[in-house]
C-alpha atoms as a PDB file:
ATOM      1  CA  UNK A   1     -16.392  16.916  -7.283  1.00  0.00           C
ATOM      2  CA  UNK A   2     -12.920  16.943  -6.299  1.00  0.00           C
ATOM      3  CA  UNK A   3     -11.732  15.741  -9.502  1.00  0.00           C
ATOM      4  CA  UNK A   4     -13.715  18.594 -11.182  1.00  0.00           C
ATOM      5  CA  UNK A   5     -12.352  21.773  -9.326  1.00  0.00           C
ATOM      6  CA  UNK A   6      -9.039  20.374  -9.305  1.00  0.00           C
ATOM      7  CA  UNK A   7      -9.417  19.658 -13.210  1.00  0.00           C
ATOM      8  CA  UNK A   8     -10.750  23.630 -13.557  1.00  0.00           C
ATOM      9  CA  UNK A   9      -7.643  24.332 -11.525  1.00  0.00           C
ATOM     10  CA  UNK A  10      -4.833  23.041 -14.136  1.00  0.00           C
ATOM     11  CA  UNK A  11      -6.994  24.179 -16.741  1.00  0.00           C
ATOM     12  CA  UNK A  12      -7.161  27.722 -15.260  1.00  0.00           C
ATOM     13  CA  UNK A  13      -3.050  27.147 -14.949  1.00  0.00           C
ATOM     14  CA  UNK A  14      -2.518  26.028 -18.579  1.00  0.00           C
ATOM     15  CA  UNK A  15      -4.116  29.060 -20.092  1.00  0.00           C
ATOM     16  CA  UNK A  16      -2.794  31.192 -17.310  1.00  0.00           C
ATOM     17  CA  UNK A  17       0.689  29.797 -18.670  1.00  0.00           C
ATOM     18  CA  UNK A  18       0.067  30.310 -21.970  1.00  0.00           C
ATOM     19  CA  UNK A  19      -0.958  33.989 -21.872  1.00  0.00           C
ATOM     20  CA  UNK A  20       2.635  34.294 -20.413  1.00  0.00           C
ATOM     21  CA  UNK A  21       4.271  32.585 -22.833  1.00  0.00           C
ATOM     22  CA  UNK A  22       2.456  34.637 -25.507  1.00  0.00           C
ATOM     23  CA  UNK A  23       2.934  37.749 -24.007  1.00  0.00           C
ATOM     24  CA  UNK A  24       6.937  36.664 -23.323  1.00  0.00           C
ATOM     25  CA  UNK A  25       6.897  35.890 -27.367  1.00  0.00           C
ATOM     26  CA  UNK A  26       5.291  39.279 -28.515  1.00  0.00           C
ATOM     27  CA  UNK A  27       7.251  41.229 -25.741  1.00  0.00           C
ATOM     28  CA  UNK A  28      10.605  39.353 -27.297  1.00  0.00           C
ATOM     29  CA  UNK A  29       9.340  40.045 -30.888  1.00  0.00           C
ATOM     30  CA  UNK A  30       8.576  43.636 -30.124  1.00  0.00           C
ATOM     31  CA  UNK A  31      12.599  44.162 -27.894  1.00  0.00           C
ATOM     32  CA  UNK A  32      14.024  42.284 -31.217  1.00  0.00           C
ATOM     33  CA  UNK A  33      11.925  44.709 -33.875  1.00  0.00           C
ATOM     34  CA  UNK A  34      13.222  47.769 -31.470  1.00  0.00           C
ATOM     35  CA  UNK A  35      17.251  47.057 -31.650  1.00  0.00           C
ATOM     36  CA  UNK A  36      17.023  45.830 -35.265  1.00  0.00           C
ATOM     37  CA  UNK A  37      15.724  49.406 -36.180  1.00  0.00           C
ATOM     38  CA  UNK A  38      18.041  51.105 -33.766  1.00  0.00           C
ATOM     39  CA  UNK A  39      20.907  49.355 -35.344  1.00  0.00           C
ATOM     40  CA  UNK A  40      19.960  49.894 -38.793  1.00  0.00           C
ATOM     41  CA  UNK A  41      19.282  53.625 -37.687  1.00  0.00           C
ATOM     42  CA  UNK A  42      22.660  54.254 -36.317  1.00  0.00           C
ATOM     43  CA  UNK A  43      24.304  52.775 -39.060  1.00  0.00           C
ATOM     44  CA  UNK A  44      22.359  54.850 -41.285  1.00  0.00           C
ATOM     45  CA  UNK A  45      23.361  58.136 -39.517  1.00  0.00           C
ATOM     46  CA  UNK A  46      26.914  56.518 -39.398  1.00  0.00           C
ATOM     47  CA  UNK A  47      27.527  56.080 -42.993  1.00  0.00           C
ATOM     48  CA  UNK A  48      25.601  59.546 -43.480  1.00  0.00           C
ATOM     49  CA  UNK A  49      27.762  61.445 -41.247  1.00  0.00           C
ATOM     50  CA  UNK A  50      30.980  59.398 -42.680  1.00  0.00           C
ATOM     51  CA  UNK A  51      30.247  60.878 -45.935  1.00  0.00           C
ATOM     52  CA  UNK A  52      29.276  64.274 -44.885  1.00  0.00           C
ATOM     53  CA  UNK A  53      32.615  64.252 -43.091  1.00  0.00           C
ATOM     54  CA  UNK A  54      34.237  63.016 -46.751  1.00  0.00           C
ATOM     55  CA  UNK A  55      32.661  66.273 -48.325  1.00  0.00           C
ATOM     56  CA  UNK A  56      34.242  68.361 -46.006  1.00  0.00           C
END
């Protein structure tokens, strides 16, 4: 009986773990998406306002 709850118990702790480490991945993936767009979006609007400057 012993055996059993304590086997429930590291099973209970492995998946506990591994929603963690999934939701550390997506977070990571999601953080990584965000400042890849905001760099590509500010060098967008920094070319765009280089050239706008360049008409003037």
């Amino acid at each position: 009986m012993l055996l059993f709850l304590l086997e429930e118990f590291w099973f209970d702790a492995f998946l506990f773990e591994e929603f963690w480490f999934d939701a550390f991945l997506f977070d990571a993936f999601w953080f990584d998406a965000f400042l890849l767009d905001a760099f590509w979006l500010e060098a967008f609007w920094f070319d765009a306002f280089e050239l706008l400057l360049d008409e003037l």
